[in-house]
C-alpha atoms as a PDB file:
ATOM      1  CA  UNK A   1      -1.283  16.499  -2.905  1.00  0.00           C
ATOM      2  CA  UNK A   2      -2.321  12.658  -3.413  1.00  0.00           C
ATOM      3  CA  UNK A   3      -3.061  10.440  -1.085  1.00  0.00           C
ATOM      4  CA  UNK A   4      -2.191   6.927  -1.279  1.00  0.00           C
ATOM      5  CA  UNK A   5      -2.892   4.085   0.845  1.00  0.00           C
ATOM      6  CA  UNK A   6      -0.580   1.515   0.976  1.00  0.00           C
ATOM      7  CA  UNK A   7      -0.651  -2.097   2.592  1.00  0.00           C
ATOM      8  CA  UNK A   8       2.071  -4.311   0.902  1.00  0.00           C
ATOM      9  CA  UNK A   9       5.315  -3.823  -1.067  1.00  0.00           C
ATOM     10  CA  UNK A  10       5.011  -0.557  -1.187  1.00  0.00           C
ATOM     11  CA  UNK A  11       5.350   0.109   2.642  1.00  0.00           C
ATOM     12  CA  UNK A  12       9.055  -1.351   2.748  1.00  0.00           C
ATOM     13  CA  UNK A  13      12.276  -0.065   1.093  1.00  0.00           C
ATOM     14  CA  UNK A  14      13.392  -3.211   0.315  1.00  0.00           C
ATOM     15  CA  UNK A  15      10.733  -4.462  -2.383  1.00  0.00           C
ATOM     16  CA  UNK A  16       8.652  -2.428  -5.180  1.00  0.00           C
ATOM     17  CA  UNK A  17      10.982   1.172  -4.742  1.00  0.00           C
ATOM     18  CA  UNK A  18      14.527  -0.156  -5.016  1.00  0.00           C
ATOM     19  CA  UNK A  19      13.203  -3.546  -6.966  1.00  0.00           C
ATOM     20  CA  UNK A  20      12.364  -1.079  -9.941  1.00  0.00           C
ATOM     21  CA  UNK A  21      15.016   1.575  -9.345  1.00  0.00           C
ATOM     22  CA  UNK A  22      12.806   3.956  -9.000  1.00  0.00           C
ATOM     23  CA  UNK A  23      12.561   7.039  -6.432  1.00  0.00           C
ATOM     24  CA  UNK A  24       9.902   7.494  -4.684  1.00  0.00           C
ATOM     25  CA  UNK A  25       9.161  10.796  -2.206  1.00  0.00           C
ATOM     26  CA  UNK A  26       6.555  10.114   0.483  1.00  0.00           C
ATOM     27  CA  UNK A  27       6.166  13.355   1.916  1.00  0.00           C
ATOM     28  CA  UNK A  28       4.643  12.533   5.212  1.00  0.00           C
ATOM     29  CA  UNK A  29       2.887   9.130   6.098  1.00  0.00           C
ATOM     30  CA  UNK A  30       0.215   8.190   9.136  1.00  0.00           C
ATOM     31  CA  UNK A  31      -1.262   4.905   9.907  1.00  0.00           C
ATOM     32  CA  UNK A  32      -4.569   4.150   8.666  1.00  0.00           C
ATOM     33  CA  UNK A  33      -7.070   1.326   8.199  1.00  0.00           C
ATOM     34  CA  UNK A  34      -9.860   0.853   5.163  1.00  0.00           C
ATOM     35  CA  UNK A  35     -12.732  -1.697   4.829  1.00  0.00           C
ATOM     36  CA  UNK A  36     -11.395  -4.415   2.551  1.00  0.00           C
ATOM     37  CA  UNK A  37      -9.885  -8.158   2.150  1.00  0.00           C
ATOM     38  CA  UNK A  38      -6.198  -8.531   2.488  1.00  0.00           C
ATOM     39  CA  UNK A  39      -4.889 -11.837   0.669  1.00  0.00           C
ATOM     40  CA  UNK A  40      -1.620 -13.083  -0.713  1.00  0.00           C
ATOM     41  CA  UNK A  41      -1.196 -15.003  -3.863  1.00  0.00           C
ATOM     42  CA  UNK A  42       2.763 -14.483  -4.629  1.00  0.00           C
ATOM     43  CA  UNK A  43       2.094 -10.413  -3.790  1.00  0.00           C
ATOM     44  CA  UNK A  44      -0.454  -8.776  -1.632  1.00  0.00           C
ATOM     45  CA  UNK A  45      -3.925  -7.744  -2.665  1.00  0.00           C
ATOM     46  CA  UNK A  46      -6.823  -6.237  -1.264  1.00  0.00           C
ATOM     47  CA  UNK A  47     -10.273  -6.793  -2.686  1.00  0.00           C
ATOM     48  CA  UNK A  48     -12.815  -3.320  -1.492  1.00  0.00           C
ATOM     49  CA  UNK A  49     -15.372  -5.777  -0.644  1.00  0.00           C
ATOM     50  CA  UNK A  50     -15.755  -4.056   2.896  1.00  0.00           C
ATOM     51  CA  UNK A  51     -15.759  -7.192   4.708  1.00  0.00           C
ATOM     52  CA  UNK A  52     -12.560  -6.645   6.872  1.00  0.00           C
ATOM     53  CA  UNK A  53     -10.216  -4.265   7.971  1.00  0.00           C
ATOM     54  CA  UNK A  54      -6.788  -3.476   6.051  1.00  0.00           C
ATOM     55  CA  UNK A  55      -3.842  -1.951   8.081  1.00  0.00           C
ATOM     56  CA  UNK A  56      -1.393   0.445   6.288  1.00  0.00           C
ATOM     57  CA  UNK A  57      -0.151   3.300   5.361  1.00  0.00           C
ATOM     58  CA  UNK A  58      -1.383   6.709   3.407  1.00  0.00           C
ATOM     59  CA  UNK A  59       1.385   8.235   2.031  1.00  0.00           C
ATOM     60  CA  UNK A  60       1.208  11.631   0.996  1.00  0.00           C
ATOM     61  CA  UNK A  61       2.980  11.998  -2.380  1.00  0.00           C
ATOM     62  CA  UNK A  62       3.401  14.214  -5.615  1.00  0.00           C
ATOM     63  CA  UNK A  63       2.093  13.668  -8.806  1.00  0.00           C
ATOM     64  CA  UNK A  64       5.019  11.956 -10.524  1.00  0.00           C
ATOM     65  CA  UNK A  65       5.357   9.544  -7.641  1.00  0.00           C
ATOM     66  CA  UNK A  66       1.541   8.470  -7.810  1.00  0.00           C
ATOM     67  CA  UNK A  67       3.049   8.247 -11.586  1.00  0.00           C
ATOM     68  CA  UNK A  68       5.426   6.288 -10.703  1.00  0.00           C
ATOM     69  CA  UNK A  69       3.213   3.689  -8.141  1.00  0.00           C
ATOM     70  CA  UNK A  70       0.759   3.653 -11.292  1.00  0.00           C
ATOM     71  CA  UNK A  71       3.518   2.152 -13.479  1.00  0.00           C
ATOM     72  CA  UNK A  72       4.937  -0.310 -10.311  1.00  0.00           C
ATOM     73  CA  UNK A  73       1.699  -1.769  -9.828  1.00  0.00           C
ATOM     74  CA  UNK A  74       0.682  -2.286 -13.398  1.00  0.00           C
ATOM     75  CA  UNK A  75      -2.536  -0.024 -13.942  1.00  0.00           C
ATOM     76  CA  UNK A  76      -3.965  -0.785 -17.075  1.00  0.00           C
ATOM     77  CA  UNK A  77      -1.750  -3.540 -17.400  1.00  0.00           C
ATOM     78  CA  UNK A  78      -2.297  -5.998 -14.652  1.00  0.00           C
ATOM     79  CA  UNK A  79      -5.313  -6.927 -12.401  1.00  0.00           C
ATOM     80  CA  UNK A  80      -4.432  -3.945 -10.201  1.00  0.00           C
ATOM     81  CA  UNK A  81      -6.771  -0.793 -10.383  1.00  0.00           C
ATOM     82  CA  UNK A  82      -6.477   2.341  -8.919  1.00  0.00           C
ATOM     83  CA  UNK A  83      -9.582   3.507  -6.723  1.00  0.00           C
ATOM     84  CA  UNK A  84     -10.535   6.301  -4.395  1.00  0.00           C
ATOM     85  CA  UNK A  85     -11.992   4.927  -0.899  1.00  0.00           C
ATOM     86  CA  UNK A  86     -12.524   6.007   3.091  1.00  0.00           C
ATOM     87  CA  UNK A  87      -9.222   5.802   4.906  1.00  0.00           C
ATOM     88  CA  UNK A  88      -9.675   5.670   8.692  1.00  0.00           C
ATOM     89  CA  UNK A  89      -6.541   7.672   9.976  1.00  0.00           C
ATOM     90  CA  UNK A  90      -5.186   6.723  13.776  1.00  0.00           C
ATOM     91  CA  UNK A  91      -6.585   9.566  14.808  1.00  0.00           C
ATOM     92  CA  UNK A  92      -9.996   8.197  13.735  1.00  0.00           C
ATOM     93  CA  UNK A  93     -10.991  10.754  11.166  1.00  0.00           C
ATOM     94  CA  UNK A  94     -11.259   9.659   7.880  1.00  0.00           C
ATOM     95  CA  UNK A  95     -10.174  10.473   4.378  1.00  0.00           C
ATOM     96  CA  UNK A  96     -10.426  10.056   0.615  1.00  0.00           C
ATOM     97  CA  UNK A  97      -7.193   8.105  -0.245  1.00  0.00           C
ATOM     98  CA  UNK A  98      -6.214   6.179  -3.337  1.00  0.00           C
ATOM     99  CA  UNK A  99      -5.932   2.244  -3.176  1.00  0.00           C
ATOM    100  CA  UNK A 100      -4.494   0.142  -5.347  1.00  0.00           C
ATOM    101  CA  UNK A 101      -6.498  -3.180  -5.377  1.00  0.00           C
ATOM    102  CA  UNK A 102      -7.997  -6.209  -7.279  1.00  0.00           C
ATOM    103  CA  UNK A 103     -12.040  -6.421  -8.936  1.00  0.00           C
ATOM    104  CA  UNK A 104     -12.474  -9.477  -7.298  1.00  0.00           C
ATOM    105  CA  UNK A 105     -10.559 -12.532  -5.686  1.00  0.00           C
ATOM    106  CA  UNK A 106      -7.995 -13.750  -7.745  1.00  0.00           C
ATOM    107  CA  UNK A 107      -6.363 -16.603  -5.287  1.00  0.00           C
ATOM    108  CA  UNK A 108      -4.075 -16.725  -2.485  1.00  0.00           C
ATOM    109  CA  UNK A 109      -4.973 -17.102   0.716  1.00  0.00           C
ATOM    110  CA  UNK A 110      -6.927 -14.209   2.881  1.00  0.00           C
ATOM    111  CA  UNK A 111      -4.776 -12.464   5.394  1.00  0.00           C
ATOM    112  CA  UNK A 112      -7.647 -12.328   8.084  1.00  0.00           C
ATOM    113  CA  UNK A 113      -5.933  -9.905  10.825  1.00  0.00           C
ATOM    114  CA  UNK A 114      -5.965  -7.587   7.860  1.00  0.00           C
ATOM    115  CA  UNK A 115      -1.919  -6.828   8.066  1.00  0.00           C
ATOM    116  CA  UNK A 116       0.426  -7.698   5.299  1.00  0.00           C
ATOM    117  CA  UNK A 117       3.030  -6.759   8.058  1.00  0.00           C
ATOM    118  CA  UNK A 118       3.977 -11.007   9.422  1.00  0.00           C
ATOM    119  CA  UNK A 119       4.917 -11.781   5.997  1.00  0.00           C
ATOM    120  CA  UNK A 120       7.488  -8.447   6.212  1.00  0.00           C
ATOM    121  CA  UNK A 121       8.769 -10.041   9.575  1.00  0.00           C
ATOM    122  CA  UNK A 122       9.026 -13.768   8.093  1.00  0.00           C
ATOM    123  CA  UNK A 123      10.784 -12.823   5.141  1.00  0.00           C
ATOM    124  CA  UNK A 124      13.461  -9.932   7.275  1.00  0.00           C
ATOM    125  CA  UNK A 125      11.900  -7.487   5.661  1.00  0.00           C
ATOM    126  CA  UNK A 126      11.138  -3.631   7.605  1.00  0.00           C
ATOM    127  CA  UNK A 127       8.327  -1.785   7.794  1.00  0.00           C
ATOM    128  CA  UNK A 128       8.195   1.836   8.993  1.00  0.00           C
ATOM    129  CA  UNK A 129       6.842   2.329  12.185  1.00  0.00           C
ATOM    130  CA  UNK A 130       7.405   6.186  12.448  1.00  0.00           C
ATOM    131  CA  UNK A 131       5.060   8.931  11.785  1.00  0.00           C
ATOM    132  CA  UNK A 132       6.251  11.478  10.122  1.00  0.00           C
ATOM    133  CA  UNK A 133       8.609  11.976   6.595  1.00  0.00           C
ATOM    134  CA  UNK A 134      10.205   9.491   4.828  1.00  0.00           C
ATOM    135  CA  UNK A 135      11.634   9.150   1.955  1.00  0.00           C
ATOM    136  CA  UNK A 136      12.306   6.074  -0.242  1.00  0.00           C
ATOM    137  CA  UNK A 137      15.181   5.493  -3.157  1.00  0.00           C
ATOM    138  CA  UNK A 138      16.938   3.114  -4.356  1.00  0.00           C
ATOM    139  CA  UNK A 139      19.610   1.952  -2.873  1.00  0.00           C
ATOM    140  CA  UNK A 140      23.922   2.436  -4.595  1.00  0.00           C
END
């Protein structure tokens, strides 16, 4: 089953899954960290230059909704890449999660505690706190 670490958009229900009408199954989810640069231009990025620390999420998903985050964020088609890296999990293993992320710095301004999570809570927006299943749709 993939692994996917997330850090922006695709933590909350009410951005990337119900902007795009798509559904999205996240099987289980646990907190996690990885060594990268968090900035915001008008979205989130993260650049794996292992300077910082990134706070998030690693989803556990199917194949057709790694698909589906493949087609949300761009791949091929935008400045986002997908690339396998060294999640830290909150129970301090670690493990080989995809990240979607940017070659290099593009703009914006770096997010230095490494949490994409203040801009949620400026903007009303909710991000999961639970361990555990969840599953995202789109909203009637």
């Amino acid at each position: 089953m993939p692994k996917v670490f997330v850090y922006g958009t695709l933590l909350c229900d009410d951005t990337g899954h119900n902007f795009w009408g798509r559904e999205i199954v996240v099987r289980s989810s646990r907190h996690a960290t990885i060594k990268a640069s968090l900035f915001l231009e008008k979205f989130p990025y993260v650049v794996l230059d292992g300077k910082g620390r990134v706070l998030g999420k690693v989803f556990d998903v199917d194949d057709k909704t790694l698909n589906t985050y493949d087609e949300i964020e761009g791949v091929g088609h935008s400045w986002y890449a997908r690339k396998n890296v060294e999640a830290i999990l909150d129970d301090g293993k670690t493990q080989k999660v995809w990240v979607y992320c940017f070659g290099s710095v593009r703009g914006g301004r770096p997010i230095s505690n490494g949490q994409f999570e203040d801009w949620f809570d400026t903007n009303k927006f909710i991000i999961p706190k639970d361990k555990g299943t969840e599953v995202r749709s789109r909203r009637p």
